[in-house]
C-alpha atoms as a PDB file:
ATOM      1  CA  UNK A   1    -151.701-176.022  62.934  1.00  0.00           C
ATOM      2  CA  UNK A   2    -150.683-178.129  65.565  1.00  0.00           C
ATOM      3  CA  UNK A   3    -146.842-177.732  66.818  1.00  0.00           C
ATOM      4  CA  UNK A   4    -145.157-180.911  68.156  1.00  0.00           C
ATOM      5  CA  UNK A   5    -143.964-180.873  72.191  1.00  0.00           C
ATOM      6  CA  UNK A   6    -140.351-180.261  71.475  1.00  0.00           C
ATOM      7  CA  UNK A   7    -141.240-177.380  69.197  1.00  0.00           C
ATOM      8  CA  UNK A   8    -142.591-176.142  72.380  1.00  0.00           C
ATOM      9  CA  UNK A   9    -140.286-176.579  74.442  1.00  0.00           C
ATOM     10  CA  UNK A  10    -137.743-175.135  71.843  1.00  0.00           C
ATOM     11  CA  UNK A  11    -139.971-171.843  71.756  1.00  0.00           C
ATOM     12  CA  UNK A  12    -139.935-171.857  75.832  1.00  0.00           C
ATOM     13  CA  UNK A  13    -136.350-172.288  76.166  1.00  0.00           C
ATOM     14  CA  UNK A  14    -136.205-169.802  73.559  1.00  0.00           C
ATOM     15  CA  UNK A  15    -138.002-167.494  75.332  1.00  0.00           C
ATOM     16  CA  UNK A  16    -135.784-168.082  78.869  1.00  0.00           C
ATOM     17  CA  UNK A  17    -132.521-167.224  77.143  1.00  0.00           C
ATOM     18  CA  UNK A  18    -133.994-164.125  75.658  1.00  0.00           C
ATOM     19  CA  UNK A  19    -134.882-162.907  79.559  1.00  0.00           C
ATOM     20  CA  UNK A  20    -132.451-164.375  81.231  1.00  0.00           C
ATOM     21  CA  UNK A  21    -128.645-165.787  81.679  1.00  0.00           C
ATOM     22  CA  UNK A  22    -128.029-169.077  81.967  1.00  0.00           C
ATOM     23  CA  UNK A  23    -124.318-169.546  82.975  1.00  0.00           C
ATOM     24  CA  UNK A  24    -125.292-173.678  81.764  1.00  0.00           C
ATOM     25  CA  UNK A  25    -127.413-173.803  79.196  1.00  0.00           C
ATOM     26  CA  UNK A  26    -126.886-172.791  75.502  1.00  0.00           C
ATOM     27  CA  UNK A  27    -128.423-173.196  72.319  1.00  0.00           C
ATOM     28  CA  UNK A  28    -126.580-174.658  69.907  1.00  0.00           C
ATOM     29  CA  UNK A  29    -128.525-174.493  66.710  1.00  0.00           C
ATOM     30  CA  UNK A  30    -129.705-177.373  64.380  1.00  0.00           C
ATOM     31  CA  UNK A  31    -128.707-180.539  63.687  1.00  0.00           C
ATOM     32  CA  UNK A  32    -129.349-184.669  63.051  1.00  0.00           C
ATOM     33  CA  UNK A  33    -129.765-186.320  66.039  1.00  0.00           C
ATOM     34  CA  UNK A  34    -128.094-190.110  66.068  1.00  0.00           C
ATOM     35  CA  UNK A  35    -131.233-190.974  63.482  1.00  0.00           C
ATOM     36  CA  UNK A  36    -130.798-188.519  61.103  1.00  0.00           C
ATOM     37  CA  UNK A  37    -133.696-186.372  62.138  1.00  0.00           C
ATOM     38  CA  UNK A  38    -132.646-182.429  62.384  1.00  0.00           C
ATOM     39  CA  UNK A  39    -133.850-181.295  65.521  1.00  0.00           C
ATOM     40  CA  UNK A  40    -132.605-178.497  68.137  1.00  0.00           C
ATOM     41  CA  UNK A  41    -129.654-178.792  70.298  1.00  0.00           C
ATOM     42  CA  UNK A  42    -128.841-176.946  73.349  1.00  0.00           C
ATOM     43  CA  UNK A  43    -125.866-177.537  75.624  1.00  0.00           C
ATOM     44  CA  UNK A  44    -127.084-178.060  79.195  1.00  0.00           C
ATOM     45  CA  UNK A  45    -124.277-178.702  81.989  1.00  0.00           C
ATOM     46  CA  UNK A  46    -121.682-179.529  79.391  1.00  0.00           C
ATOM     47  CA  UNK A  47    -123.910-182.157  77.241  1.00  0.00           C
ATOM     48  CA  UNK A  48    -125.315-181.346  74.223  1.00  0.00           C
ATOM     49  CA  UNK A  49    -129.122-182.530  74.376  1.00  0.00           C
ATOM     50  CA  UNK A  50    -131.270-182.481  71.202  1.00  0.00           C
ATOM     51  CA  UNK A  51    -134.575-180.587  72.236  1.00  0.00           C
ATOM     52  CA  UNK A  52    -136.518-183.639  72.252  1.00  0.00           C
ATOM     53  CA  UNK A  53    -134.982-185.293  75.262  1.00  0.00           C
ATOM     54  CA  UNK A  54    -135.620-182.987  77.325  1.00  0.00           C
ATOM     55  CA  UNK A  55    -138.598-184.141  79.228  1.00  0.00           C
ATOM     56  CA  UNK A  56    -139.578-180.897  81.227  1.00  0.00           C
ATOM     57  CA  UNK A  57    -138.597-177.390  82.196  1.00  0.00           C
ATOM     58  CA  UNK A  58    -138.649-176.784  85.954  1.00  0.00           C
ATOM     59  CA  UNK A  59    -137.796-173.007  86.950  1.00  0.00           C
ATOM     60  CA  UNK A  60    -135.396-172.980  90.181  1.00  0.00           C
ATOM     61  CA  UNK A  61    -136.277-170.095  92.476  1.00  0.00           C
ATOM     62  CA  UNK A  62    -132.812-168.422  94.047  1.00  0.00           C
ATOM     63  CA  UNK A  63    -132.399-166.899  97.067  1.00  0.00           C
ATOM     64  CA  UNK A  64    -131.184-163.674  96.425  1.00  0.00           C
ATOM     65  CA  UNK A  65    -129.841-163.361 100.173  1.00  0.00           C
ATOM     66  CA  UNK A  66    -127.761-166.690  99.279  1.00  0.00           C
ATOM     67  CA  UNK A  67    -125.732-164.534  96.214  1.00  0.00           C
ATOM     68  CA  UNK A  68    -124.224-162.042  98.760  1.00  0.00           C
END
């Protein structure tokens, strides 16, 4: 079975909410996109991004002494 890049990076992002909070990013469930295709949506910084634009997933390493 062979599972598509945005299915993958649905399942990842998936994965990341499950673990962690995101104050900025949250799924939104399914839906068309503007061609009629049903795909995943997520709202990142206030857009709402079907799953398949999203090119890559880069994790952000924070400073904990910077939270203080």
């Amino acid at each position: 079975m062979k599972v598509s890049q945005s299915e993958l990076t649905h399942h990842r992002l998936q994965a990341m909410l499950r673990e962690h909070t995101f104050p900025d990013l949250e799924y939104l469930g399914v839906k068309p996109d503007s061609i009629g295709v049903q795909q995943h949506w997520y709202l990142i910084g206030g857009h709402e991004v079907p799953v398949d634009a999203i090119i890559e997933l880069d994790s952000q390493e924070v400073d904990e002494s910077d939270t203080i």
